[in-house]
PDB file of N, CA and C in Angstrom:
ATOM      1  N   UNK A   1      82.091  13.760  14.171  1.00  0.00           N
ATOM      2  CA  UNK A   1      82.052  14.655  15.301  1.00  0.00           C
ATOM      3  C   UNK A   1      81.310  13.967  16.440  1.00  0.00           C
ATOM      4  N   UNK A   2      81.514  14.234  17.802  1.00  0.00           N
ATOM      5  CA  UNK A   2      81.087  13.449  18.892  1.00  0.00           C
ATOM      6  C   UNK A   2      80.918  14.505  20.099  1.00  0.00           C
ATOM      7  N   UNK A   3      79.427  14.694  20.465  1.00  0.00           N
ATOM      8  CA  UNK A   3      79.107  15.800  21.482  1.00  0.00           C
ATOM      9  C   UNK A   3      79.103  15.302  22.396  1.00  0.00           C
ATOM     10  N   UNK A   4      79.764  15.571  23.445  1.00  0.00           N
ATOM     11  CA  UNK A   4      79.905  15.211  24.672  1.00  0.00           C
ATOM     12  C   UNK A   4      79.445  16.281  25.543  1.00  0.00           C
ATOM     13  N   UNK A   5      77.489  15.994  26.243  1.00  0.00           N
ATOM     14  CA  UNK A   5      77.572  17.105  27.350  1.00  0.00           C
ATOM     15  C   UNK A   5      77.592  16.439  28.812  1.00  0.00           C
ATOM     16  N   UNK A   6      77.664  17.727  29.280  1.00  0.00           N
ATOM     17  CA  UNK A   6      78.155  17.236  30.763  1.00  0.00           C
ATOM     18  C   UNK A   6      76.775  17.031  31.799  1.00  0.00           C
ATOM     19  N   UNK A   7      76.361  16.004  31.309  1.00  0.00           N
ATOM     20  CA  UNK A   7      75.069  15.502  32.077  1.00  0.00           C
ATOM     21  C   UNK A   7      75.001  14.240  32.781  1.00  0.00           C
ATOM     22  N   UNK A   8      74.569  14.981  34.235  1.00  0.00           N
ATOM     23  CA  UNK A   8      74.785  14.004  35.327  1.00  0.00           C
ATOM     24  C   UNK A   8      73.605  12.863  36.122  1.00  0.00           C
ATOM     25  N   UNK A   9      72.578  13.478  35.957  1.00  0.00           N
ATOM     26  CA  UNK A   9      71.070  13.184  36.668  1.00  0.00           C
ATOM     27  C   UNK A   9      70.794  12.120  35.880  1.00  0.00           C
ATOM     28  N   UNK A  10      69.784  11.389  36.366  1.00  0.00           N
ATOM     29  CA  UNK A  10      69.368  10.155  35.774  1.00  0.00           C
ATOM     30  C   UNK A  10      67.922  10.345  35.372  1.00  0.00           C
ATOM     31  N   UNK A  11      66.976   9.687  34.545  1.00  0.00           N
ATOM     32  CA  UNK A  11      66.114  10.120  33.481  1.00  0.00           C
ATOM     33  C   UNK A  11      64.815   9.895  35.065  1.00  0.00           C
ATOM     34  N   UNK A  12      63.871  10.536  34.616  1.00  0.00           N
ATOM     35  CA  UNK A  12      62.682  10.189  35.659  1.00  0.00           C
ATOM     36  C   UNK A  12      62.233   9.180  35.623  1.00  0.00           C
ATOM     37  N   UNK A  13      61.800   8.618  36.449  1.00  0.00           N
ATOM     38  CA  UNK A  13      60.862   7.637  36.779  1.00  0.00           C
ATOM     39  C   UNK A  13      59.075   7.475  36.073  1.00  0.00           C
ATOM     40  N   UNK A  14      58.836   6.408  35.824  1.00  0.00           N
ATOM     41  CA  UNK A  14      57.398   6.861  35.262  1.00  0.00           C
ATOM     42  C   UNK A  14      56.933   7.420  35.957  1.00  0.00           C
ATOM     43  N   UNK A  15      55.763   8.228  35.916  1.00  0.00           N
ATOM     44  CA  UNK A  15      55.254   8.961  36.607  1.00  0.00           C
ATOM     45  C   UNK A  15      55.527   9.785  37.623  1.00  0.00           C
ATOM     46  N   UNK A  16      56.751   9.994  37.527  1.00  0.00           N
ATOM     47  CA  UNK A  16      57.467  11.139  38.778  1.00  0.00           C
ATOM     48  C   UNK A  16      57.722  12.449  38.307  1.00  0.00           C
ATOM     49  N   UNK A  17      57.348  13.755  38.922  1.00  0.00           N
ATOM     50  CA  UNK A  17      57.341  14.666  38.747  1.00  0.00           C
ATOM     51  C   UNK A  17      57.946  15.468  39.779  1.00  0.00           C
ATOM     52  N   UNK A  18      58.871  15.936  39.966  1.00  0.00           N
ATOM     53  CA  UNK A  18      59.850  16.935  40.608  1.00  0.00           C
ATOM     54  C   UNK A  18      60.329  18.131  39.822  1.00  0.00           C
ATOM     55  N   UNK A  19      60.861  19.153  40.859  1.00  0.00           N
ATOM     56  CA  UNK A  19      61.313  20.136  40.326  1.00  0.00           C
ATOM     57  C   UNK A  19      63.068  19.425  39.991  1.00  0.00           C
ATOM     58  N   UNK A  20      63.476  20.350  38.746  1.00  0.00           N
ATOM     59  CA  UNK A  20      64.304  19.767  38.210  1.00  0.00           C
ATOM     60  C   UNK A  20      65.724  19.603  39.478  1.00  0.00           C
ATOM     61  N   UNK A  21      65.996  20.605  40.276  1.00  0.00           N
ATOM     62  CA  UNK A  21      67.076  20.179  41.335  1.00  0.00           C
ATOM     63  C   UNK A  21      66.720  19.539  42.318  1.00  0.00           C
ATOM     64  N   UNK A  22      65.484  18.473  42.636  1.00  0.00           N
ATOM     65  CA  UNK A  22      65.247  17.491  43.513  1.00  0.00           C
ATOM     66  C   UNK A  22      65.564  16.505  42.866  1.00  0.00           C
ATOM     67  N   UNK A  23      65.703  15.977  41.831  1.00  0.00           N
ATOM     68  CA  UNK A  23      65.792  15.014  40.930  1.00  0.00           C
ATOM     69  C   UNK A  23      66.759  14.323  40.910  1.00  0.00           C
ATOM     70  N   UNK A  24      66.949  13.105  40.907  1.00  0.00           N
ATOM     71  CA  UNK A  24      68.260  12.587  41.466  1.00  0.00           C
ATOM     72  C   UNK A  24      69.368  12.108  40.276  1.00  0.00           C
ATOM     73  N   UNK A  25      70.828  12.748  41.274  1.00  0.00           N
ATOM     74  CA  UNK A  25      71.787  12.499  40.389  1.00  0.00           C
ATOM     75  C   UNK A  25      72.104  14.410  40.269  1.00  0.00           C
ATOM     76  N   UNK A  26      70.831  15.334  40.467  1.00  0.00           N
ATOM     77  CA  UNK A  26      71.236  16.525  40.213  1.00  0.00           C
ATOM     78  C   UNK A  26      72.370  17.583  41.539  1.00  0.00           C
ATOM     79  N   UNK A  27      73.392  17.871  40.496  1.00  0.00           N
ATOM     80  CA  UNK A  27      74.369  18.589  41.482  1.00  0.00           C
ATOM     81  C   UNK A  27      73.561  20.020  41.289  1.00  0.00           C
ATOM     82  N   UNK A  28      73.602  20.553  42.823  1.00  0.00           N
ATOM     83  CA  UNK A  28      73.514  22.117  42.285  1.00  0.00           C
ATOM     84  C   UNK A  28      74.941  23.173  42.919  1.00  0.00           C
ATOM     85  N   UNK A  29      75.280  23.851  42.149  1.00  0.00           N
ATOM     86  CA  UNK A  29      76.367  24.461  42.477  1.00  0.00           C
ATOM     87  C   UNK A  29      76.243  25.892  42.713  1.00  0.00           C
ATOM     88  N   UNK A  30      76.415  26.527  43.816  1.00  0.00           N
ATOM     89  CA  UNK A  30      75.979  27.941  44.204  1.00  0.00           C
ATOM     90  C   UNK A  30      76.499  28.956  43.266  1.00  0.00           C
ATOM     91  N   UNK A  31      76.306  30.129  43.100  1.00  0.00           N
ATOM     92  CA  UNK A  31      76.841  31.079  42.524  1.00  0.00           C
ATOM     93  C   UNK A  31      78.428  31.570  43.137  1.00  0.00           C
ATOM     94  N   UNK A  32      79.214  31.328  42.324  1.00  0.00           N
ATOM     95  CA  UNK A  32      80.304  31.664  42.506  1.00  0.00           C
ATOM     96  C   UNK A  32      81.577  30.578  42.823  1.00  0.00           C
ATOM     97  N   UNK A  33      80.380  28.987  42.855  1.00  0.00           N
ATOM     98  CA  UNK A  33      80.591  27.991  43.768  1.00  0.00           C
ATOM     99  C   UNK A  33      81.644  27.207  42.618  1.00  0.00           C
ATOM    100  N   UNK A  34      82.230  26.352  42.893  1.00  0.00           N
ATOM    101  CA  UNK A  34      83.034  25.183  41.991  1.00  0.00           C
ATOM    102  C   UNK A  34      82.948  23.848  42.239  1.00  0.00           C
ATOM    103  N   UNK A  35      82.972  23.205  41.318  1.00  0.00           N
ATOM    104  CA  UNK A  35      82.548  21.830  41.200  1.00  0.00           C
ATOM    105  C   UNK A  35      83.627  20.576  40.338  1.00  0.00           C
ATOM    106  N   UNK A  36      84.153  20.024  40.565  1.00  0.00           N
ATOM    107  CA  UNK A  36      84.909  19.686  39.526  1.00  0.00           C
ATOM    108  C   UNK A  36      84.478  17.953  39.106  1.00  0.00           C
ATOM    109  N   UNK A  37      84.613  17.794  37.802  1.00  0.00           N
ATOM    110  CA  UNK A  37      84.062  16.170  37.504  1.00  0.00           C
ATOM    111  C   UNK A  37      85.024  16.207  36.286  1.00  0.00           C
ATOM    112  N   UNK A  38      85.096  14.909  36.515  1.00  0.00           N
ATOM    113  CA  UNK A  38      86.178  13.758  35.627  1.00  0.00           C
ATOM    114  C   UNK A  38      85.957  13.233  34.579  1.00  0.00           C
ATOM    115  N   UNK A  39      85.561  12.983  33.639  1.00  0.00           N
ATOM    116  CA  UNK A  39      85.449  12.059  32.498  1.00  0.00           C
ATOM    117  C   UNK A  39      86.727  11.300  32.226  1.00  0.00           C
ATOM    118  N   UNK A  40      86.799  10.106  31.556  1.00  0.00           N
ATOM    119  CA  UNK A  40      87.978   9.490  30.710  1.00  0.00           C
ATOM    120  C   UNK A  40      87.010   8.806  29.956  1.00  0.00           C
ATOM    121  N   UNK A  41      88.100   9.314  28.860  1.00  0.00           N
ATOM    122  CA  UNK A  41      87.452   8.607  27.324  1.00  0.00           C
ATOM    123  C   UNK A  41      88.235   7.932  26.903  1.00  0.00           C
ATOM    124  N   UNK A  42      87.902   6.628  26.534  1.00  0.00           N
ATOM    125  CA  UNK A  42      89.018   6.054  25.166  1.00  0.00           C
ATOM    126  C   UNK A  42      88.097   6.022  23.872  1.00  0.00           C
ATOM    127  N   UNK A  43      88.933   5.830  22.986  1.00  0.00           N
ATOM    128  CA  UNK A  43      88.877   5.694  21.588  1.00  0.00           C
ATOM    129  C   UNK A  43      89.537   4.910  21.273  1.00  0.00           C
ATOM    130  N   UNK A  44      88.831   3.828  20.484  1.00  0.00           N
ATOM    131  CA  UNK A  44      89.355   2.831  19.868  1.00  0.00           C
ATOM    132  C   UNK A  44      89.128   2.475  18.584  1.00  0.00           C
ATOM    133  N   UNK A  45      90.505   2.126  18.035  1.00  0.00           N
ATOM    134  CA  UNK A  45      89.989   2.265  16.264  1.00  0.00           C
ATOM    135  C   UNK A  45      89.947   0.976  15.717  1.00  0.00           C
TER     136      UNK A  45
END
C-alpha cells in the first residue's frame, strides 16, 4: 500500500518559527474557493 498526501510546503528552516500559512510553499484556499494540482506517478516494476 502507498499513501500519497497532498502536501505542498517545504519543511522549516532551523530555527524559524511562523504561523503555519506564512510558511513557504503554503497555498491557502478561501472558503468555497478551488484550487487544482497535478501529480503524475509512474510505477515501475
Amino acid at each position: 500500500m502507498i499513501c500519497l498526501e497532498p502536501w505542498l510546503n517545504l519543511p522549516d528552516t532551523v530555527g524559524e518559527r511562523k504561523e503555519f500559512f506564512r510558511k513557504a510553499g503554503v497555498v491557502c484556499v478561501p472558503p468555497k474557493g478551488k484550487k487544482i494540482f497535478m501529480r503524475k506517478i509512474t510505477y515501475y516494476e
